[in-house]
N, C-alpha and C. Protein backbone atom coordinates (compact mmCIF):
# COMPACT_ATOMS: atom_id res chain seq x y z
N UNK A 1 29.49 -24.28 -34.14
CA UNK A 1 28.67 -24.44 -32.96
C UNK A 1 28.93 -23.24 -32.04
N UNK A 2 27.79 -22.57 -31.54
CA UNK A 2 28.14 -22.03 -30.54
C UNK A 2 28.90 -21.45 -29.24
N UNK A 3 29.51 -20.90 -28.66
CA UNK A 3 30.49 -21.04 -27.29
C UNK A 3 29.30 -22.05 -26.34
N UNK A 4 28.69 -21.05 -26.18
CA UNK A 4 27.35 -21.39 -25.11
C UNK A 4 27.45 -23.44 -25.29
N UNK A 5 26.75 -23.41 -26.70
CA UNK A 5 26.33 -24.78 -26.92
C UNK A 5 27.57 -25.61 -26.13
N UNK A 6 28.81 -25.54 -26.63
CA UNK A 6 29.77 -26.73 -26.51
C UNK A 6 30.42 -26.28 -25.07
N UNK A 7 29.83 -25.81 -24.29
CA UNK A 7 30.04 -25.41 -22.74
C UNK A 7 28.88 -25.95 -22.22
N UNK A 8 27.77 -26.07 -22.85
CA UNK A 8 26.94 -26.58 -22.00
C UNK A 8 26.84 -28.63 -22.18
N UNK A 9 27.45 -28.53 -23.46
CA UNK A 9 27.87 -30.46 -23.76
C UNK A 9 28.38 -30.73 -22.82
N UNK A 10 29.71 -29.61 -23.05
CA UNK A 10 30.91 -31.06 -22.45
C UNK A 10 31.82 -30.62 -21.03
N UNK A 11 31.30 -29.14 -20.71
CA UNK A 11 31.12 -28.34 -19.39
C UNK A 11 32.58 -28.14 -19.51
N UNK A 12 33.16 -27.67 -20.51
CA UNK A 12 34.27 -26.91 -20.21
C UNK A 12 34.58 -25.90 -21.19
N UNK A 13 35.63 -24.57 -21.07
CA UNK A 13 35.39 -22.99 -21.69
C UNK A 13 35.95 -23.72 -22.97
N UNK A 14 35.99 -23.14 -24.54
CA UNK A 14 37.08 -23.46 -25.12
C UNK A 14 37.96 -22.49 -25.39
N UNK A 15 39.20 -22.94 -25.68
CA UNK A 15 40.04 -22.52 -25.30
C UNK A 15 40.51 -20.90 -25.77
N UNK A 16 39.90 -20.46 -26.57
CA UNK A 16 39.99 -19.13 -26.55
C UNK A 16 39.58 -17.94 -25.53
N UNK A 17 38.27 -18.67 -25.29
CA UNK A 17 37.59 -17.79 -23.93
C UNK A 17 38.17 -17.62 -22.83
N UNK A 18 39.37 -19.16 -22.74
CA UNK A 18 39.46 -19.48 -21.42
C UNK A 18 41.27 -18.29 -21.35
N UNK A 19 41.54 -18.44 -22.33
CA UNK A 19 42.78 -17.80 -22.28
C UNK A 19 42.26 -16.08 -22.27
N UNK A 20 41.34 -14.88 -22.91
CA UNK A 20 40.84 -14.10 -22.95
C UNK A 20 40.52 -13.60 -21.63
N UNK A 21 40.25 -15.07 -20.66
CA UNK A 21 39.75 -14.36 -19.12
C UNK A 21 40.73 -14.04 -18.40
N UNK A 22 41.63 -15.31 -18.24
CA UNK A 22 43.06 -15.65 -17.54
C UNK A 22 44.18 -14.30 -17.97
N UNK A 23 43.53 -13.39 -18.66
CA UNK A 23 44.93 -12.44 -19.47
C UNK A 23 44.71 -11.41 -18.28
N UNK A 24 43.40 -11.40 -17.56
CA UNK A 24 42.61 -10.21 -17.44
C UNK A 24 43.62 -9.47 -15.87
N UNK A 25 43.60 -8.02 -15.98
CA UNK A 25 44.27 -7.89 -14.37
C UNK A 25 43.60 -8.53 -13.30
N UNK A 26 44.08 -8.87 -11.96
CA UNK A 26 43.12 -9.81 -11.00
C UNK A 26 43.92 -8.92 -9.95
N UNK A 27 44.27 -7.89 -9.84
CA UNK A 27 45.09 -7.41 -8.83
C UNK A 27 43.89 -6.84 -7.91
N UNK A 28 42.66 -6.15 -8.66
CA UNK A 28 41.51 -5.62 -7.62
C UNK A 28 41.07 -7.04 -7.30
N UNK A 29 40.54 -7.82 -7.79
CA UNK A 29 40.04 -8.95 -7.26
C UNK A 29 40.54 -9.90 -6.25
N UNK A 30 42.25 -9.87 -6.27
CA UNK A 30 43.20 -10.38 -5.02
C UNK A 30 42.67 -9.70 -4.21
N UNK A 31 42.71 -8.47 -4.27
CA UNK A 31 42.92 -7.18 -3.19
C UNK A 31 41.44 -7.54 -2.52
N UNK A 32 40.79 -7.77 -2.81
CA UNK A 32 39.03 -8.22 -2.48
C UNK A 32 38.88 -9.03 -2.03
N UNK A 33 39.97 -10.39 -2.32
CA UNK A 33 39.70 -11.86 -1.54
C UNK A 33 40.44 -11.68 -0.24
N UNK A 34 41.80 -10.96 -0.38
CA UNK A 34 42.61 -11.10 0.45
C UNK A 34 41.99 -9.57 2.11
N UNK A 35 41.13 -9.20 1.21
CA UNK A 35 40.19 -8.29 2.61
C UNK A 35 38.91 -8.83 3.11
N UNK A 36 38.72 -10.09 3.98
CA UNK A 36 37.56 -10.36 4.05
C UNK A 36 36.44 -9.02 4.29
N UNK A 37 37.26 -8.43 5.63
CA UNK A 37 36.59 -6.95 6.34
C UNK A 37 36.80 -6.43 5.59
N UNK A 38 35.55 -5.71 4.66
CA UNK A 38 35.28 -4.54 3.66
C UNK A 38 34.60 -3.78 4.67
N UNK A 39 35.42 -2.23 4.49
CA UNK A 39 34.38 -1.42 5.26
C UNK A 39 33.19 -1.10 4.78
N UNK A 40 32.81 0.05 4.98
CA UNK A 40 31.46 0.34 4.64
C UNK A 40 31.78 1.39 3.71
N UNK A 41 32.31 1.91 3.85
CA UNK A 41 32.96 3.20 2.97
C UNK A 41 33.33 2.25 1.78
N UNK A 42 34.53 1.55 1.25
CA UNK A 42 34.50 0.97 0.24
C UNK A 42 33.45 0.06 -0.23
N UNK A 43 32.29 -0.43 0.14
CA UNK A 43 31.34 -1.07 -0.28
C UNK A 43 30.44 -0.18 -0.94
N UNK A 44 30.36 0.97 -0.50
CA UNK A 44 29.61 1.77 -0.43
C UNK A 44 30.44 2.96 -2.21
N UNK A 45 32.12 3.35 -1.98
CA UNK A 45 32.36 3.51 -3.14
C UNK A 45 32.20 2.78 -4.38
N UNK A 46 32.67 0.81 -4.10
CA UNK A 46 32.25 0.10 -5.13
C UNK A 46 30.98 0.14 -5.84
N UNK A 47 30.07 0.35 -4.64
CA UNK A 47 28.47 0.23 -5.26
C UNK A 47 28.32 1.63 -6.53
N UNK A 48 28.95 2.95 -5.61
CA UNK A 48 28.22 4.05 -6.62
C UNK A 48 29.16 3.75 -7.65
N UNK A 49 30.29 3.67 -7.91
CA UNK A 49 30.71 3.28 -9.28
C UNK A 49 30.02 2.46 -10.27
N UNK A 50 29.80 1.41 -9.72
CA UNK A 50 28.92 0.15 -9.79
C UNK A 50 27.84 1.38 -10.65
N UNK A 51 27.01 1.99 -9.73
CA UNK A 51 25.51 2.98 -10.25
C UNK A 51 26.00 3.63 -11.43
N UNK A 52 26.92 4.03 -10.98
CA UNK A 52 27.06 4.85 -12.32
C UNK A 52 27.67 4.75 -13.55
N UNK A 53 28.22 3.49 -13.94
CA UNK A 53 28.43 2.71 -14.82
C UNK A 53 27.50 2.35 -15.42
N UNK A 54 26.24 1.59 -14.43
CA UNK A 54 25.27 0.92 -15.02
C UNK A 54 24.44 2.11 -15.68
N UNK A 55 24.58 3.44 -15.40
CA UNK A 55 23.42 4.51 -15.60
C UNK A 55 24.37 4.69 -16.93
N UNK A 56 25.62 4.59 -17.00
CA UNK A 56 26.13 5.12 -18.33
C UNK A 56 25.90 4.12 -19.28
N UNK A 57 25.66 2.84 -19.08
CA UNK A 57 25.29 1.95 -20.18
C UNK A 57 24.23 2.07 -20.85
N UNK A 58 23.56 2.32 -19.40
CA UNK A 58 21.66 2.61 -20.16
C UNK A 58 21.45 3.63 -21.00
N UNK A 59 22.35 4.52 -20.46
CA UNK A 59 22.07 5.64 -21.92
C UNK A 59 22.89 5.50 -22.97
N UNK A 60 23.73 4.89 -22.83
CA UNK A 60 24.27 4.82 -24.33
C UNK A 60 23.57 3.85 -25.22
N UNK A 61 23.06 2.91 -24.59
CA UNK A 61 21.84 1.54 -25.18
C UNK A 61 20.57 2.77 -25.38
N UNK A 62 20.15 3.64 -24.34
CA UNK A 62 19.14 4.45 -25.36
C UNK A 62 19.53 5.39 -26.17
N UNK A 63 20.84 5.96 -26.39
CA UNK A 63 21.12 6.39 -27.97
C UNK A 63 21.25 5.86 -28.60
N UNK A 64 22.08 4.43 -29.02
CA UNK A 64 22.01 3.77 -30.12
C UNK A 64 20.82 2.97 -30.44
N UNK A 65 19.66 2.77 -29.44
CA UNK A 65 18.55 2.52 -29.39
C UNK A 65 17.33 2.93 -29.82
N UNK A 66 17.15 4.40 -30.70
CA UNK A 66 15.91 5.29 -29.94
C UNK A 66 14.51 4.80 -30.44
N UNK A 67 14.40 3.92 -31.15
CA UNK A 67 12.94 3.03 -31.04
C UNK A 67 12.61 2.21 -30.05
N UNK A 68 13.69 1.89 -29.65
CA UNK A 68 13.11 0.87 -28.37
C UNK A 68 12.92 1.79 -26.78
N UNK A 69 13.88 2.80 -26.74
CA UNK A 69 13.31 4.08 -26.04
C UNK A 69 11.95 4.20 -26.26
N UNK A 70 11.51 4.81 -27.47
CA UNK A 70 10.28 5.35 -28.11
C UNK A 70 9.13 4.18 -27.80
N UNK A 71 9.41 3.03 -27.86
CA UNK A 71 8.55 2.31 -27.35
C UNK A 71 8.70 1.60 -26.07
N UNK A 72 9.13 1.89 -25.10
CA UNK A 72 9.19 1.60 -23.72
C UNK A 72 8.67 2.92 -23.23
N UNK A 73 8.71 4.42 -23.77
CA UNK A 73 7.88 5.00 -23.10
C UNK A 73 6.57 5.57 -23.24
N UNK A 74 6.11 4.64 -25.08
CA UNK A 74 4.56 4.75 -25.17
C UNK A 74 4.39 3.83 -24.00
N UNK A 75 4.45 2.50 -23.74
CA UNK A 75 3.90 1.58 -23.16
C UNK A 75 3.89 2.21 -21.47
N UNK A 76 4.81 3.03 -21.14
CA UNK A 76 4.52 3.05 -19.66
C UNK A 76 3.90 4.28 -19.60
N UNK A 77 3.41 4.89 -20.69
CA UNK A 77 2.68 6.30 -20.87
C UNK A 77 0.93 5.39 -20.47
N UNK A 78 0.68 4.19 -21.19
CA UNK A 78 -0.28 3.22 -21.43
C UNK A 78 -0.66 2.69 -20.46
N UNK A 79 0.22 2.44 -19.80
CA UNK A 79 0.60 2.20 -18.62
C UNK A 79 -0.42 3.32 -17.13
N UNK A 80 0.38 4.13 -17.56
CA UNK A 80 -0.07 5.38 -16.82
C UNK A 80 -1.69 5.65 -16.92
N UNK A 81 -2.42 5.64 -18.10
CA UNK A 81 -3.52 5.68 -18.64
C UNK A 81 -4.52 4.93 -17.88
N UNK A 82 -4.15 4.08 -17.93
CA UNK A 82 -4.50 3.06 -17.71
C UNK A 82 -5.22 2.69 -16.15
N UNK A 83 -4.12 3.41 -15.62
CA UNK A 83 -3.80 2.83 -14.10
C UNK A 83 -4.82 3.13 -13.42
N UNK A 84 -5.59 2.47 -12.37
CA UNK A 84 -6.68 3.23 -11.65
C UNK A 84 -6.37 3.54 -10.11
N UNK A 85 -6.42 4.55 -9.51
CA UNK A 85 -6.44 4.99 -8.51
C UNK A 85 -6.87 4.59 -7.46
């Protein structure tokens, strides 16, 4: 059966998942609860990390990807065609 499935039965992790999370460092995440006042400057570093993580995923999903590239940019080429002014 599934993880998903037998989390959504009987609403609890099993026990592999649950030990896999609990291993994890939580020292940034203390450090986060225990600062309600986030400045703006660190919100602001979290976020671009945040950006640029997410920008490094996307391209590595469009290199190991390149048909689904290839067809996300016929369609917004189609797209473009399409469009009326």
């Amino acid at each position: 059966m599934p993880d998903g499935a037998q989390r959504k039965r009987d609403g609890t992790d099993p026990p592999g998942l649950r030990d896999a999370r609990d291993t994890g460092d939580t020292r940034e995440t203390d450090a986060q609860e225990s600062d309600p006042q986030e400045t703006d400057a660190q919100r602001r570093r979290r976020r671009a990390q945040f950006l640029r993580e997410l920008h490094e995923a996307k391209a590595l999903r469009d290199r190991v990807q390149p048909r689904r590239v290839k067809a996300a940019r016929m369609r917004q080429a189609m797209r473009m065609r399409t469009f009326r002014w």
